[in-house]
C-alpha atoms as a PDB file:
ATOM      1  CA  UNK A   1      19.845 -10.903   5.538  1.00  0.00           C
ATOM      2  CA  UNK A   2      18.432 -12.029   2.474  1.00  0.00           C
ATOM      3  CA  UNK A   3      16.449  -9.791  -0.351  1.00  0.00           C
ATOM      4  CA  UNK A   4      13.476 -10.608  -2.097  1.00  0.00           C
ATOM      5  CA  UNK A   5      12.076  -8.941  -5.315  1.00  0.00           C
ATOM      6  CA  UNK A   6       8.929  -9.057  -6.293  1.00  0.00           C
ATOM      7  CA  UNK A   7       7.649  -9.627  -9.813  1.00  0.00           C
ATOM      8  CA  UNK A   8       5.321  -8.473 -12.142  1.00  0.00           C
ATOM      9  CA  UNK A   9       2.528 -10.760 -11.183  1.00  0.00           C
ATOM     10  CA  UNK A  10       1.887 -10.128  -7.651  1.00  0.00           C
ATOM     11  CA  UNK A  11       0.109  -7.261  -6.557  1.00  0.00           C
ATOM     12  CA  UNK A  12       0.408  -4.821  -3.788  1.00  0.00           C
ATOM     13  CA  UNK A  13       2.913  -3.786  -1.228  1.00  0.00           C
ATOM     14  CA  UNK A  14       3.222  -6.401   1.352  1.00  0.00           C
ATOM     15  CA  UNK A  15       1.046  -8.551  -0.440  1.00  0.00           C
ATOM     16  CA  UNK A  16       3.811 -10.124  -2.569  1.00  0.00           C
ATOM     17  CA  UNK A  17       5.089 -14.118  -2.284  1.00  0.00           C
ATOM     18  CA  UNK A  18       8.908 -13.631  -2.075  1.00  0.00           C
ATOM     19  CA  UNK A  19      10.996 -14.638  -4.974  1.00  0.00           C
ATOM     20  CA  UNK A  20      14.421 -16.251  -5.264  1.00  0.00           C
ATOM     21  CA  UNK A  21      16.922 -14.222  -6.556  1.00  0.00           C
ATOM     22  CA  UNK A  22      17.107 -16.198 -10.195  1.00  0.00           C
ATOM     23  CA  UNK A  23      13.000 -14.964 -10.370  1.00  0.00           C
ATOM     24  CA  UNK A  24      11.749 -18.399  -9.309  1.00  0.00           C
ATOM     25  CA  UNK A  25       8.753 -18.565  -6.956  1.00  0.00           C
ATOM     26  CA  UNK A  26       9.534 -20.918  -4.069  1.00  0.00           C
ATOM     27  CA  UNK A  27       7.279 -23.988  -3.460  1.00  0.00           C
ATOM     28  CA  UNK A  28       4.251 -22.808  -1.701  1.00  0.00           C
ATOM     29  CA  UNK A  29       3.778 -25.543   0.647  1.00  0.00           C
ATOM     30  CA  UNK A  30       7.679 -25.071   2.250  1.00  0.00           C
ATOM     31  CA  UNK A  31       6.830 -21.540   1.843  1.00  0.00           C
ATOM     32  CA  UNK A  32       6.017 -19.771   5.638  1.00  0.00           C
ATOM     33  CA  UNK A  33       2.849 -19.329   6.875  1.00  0.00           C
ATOM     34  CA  UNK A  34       3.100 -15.205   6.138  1.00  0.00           C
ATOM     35  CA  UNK A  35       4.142 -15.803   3.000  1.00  0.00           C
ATOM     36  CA  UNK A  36       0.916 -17.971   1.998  1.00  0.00           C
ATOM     37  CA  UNK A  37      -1.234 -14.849   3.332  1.00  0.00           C
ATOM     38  CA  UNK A  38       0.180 -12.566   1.355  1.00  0.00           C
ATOM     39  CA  UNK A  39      -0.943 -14.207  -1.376  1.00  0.00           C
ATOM     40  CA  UNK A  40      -2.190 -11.608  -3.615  1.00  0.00           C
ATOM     41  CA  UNK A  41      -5.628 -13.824  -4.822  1.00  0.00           C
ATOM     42  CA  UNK A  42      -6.644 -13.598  -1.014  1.00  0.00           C
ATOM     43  CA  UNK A  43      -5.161  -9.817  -0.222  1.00  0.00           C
ATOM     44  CA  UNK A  44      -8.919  -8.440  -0.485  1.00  0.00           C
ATOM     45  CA  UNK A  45     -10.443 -11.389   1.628  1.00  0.00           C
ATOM     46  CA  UNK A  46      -7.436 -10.792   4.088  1.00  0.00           C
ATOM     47  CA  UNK A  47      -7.895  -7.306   4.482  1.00  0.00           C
ATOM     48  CA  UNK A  48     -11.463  -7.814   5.036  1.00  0.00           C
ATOM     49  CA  UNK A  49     -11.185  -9.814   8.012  1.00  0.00           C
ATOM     50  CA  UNK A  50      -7.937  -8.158   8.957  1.00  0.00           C
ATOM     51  CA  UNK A  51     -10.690  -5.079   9.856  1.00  0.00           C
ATOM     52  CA  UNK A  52     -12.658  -7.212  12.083  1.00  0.00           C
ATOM     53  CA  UNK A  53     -10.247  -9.232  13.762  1.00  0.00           C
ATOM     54  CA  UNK A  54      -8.064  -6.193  14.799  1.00  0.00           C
ATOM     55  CA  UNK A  55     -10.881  -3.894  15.958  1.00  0.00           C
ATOM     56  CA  UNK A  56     -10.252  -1.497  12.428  1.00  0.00           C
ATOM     57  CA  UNK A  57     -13.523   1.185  13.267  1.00  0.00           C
ATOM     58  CA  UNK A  58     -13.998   4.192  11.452  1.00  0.00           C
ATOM     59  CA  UNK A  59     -10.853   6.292  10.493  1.00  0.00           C
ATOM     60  CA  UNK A  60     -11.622   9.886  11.094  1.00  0.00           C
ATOM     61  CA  UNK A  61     -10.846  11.955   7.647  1.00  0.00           C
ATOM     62  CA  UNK A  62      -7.527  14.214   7.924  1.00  0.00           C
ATOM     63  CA  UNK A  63      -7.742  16.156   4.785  1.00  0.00           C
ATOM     64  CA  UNK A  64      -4.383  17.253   3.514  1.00  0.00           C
ATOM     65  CA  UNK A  65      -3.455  21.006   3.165  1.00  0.00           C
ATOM     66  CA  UNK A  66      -2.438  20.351  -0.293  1.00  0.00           C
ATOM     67  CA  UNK A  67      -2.046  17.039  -2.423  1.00  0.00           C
ATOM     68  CA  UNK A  68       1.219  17.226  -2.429  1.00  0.00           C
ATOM     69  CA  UNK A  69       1.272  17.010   1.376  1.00  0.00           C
ATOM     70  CA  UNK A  70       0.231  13.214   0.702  1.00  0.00           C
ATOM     71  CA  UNK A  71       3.846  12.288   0.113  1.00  0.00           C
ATOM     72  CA  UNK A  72       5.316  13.146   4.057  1.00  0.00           C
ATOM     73  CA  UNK A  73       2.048  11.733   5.498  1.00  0.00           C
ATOM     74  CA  UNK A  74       3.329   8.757   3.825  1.00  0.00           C
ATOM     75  CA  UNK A  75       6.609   8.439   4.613  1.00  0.00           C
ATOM     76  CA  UNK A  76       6.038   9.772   7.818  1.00  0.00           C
ATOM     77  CA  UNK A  77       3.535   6.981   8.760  1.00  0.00           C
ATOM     78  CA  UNK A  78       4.733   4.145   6.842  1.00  0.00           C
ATOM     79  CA  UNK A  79       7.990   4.463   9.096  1.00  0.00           C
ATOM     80  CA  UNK A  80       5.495   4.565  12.630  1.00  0.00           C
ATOM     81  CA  UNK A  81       3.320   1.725  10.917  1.00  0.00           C
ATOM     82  CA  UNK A  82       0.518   3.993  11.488  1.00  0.00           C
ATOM     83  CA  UNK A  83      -2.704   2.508   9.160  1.00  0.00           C
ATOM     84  CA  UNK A  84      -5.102   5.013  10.659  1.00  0.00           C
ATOM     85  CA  UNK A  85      -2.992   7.750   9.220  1.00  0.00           C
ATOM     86  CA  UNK A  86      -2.549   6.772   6.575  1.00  0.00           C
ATOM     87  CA  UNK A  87      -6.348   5.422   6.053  1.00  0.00           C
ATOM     88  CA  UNK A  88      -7.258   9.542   6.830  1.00  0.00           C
ATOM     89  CA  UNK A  89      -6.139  10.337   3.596  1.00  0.00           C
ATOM     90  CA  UNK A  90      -8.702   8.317   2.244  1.00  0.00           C
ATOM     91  CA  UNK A  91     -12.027   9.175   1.170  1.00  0.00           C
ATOM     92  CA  UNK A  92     -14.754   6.709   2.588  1.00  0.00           C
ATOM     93  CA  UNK A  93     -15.402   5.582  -0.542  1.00  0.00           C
ATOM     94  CA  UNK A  94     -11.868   5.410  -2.352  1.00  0.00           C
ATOM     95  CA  UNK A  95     -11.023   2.980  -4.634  1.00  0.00           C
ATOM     96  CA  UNK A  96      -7.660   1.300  -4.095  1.00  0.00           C
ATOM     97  CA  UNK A  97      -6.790  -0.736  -7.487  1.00  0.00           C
ATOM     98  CA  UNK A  98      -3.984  -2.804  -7.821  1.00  0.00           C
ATOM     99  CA  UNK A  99      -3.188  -4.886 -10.974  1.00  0.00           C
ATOM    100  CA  UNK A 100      -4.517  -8.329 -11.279  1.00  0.00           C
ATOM    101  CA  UNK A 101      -6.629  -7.532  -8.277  1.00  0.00           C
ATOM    102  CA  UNK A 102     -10.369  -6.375  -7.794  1.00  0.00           C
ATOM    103  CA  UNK A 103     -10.507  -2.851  -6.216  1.00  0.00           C
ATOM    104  CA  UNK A 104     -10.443  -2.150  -2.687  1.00  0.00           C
ATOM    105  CA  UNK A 105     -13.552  -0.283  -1.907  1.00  0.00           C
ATOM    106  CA  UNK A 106     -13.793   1.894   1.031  1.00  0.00           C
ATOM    107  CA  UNK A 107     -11.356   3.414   3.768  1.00  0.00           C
ATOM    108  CA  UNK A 108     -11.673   1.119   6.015  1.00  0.00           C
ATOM    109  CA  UNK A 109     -10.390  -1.658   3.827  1.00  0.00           C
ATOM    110  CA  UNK A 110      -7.779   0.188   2.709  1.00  0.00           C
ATOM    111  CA  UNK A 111      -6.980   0.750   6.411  1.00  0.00           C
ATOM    112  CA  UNK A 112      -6.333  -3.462   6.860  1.00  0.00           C
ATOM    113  CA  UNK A 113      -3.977  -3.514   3.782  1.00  0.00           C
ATOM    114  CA  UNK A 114      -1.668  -1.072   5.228  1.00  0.00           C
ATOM    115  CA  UNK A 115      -2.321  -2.513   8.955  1.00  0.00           C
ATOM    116  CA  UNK A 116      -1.511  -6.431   7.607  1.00  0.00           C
ATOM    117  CA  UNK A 117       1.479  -5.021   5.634  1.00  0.00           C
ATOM    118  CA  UNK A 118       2.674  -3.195   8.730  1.00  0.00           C
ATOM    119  CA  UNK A 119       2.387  -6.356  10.861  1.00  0.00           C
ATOM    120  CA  UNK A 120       4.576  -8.037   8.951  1.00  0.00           C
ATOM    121  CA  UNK A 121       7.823  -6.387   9.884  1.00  0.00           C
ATOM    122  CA  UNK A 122       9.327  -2.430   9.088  1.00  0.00           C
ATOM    123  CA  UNK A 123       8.200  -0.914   6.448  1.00  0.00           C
ATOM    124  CA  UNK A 124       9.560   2.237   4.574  1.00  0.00           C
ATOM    125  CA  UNK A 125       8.782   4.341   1.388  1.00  0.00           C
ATOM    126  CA  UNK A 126      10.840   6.553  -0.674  1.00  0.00           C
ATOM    127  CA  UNK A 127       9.096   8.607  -3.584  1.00  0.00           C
ATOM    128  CA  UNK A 128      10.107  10.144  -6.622  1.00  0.00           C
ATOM    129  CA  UNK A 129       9.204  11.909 -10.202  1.00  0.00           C
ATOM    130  CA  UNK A 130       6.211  13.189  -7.854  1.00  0.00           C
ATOM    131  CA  UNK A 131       4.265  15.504 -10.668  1.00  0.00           C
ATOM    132  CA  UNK A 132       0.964  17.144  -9.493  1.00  0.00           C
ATOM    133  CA  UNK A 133      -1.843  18.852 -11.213  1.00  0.00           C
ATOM    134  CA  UNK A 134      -4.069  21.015  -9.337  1.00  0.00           C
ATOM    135  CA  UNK A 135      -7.397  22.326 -10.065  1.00  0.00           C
ATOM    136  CA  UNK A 136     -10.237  24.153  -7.769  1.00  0.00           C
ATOM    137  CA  UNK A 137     -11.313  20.950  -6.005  1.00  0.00           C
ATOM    138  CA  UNK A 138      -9.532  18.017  -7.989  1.00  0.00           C
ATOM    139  CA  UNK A 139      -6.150  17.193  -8.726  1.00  0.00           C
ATOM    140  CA  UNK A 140      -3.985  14.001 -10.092  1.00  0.00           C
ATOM    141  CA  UNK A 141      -0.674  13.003  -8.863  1.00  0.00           C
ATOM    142  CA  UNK A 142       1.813  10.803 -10.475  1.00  0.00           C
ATOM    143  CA  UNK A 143       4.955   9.298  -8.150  1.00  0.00           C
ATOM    144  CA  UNK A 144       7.343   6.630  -8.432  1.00  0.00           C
ATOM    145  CA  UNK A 145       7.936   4.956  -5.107  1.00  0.00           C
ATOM    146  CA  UNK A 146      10.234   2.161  -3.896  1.00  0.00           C
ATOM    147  CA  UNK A 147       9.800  -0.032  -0.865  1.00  0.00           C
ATOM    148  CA  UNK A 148      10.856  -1.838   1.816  1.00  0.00           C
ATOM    149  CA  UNK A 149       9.518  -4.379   4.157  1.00  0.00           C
ATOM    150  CA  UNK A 150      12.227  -6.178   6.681  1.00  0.00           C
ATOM    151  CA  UNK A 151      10.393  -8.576   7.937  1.00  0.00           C
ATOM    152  CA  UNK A 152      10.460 -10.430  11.481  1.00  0.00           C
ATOM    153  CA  UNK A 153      12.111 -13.705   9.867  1.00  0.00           C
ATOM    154  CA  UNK A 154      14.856 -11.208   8.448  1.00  0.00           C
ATOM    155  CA  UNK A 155      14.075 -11.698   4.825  1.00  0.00           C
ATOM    156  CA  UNK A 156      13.231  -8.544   3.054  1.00  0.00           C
ATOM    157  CA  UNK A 157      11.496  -7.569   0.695  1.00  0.00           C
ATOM    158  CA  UNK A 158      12.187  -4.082  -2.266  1.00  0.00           C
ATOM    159  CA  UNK A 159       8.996  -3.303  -4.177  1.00  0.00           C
ATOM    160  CA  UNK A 160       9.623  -0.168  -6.667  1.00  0.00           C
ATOM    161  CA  UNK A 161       6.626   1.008  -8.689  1.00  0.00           C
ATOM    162  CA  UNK A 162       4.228   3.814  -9.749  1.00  0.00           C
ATOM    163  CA  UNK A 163       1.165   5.462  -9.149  1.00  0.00           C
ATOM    164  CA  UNK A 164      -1.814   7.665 -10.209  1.00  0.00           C
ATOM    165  CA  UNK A 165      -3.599   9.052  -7.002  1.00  0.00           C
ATOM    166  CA  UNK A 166      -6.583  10.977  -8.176  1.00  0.00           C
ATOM    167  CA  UNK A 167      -7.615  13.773  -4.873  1.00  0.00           C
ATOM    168  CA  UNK A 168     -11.205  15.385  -4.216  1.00  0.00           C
ATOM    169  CA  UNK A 169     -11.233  18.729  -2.271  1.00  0.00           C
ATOM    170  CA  UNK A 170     -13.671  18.820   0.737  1.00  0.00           C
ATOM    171  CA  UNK A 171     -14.240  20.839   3.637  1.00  0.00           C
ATOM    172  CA  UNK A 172     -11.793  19.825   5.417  1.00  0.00           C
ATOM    173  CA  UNK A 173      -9.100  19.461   2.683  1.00  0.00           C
ATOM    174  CA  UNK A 174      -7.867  16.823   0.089  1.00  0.00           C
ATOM    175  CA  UNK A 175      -8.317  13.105   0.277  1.00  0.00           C
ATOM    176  CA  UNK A 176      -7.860  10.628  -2.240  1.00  0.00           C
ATOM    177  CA  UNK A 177     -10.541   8.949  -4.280  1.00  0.00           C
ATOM    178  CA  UNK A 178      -8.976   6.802  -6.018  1.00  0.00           C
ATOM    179  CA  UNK A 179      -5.330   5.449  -5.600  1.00  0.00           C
ATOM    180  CA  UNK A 180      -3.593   3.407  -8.992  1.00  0.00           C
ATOM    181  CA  UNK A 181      -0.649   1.448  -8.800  1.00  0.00           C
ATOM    182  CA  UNK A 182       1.635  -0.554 -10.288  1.00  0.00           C
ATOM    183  CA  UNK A 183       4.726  -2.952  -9.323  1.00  0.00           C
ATOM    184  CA  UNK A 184       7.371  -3.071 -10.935  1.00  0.00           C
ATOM    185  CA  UNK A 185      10.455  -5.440 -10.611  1.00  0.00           C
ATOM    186  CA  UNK A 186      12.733  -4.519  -7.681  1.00  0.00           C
ATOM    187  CA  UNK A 187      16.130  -2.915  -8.583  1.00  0.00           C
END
């Protein structure tokens, strides 16, 4: 099995171009047909259409007891591949915002990155450093994360990185507004 890192330049989680292990990028056009689509300058455009070719409706919102809570809902459905759940935690109008990319508007778009980055083989997540600050009905949380996609051609890719995840309260409990991240160089 052979790893891949990602580097500085590419975006989002599952929406990286592997690298070779010396930190070259391979040549795109010997370069697998997955691997051109993660492209990170068409991840928004994918995820777009990723929402109408695979039937992605309206995600029903599962507020979270507490923001803390965010970090098992993502483990827990990162390792099932479930996009709806983790879509829930999502306020209908959440910003996703990766670097180098435009944000990712709405829940339901956000819902298409996690379902294209599930399709493309096992995914898991592992936080840490997770630091929260609560108030009456808003609170910020700061993780560190690392990830893992094996994908179906056995290559695999690590991603490590951080992120600021800014929650509303509502009715029905926390959901994020606006999710921050950045990648950092695999370890």
């Amino acid at each position: 099995m052979q790893a891949a890192t990602m580097n500085e330049e590419n975006h989002m989680p599952g929406s990286a171009v592997s690298v070779h292990p010396d930190g070259t990028a391979p040549d795109a056009s010997s370069a697998p047909a997955a691997a051109r689509l993660r492209n990170a300058a068409v991840a928004p455009v994918l995820a777009m259409l990723a929402g109408v070719f695979f039937g992605a409706g309206p995600v029903a919102a599962e507020g979270l007891a507490t923001p803390a809570d965010a970090v098992q809902r993502f483990v827990t459905a990162t390792a099932a591949g479930d996009a709806d759940a983790i879509a829930a935690m999502y306020d209908p109008k959440a910003l996703f915002i990766a670097p180098g990319s435009a944000p990712i508007a709405g829940r339901d778009a956000i819902r298409a990155i996690f379902q294209r980055n599930f399709s493309l083989g096992r995914n898991r997540i592992a936080f840490t450093k997770v630091q929260t600050e609560t108030g009456a009905d808003r609170a910020a949380t700061y993780w560190e994360w690392s990830a893992q996609i094996d994908g179906q051609d056995g290559r695999q890719t690590r991603l490590n990185g951080r992120s600021l995840v800014y929650f509303t309260r509502r009715d029905d409990g926390w959901l994020i507004s606006a999710d921050m991240m950045h990648v950092s160089r695999a370890k």
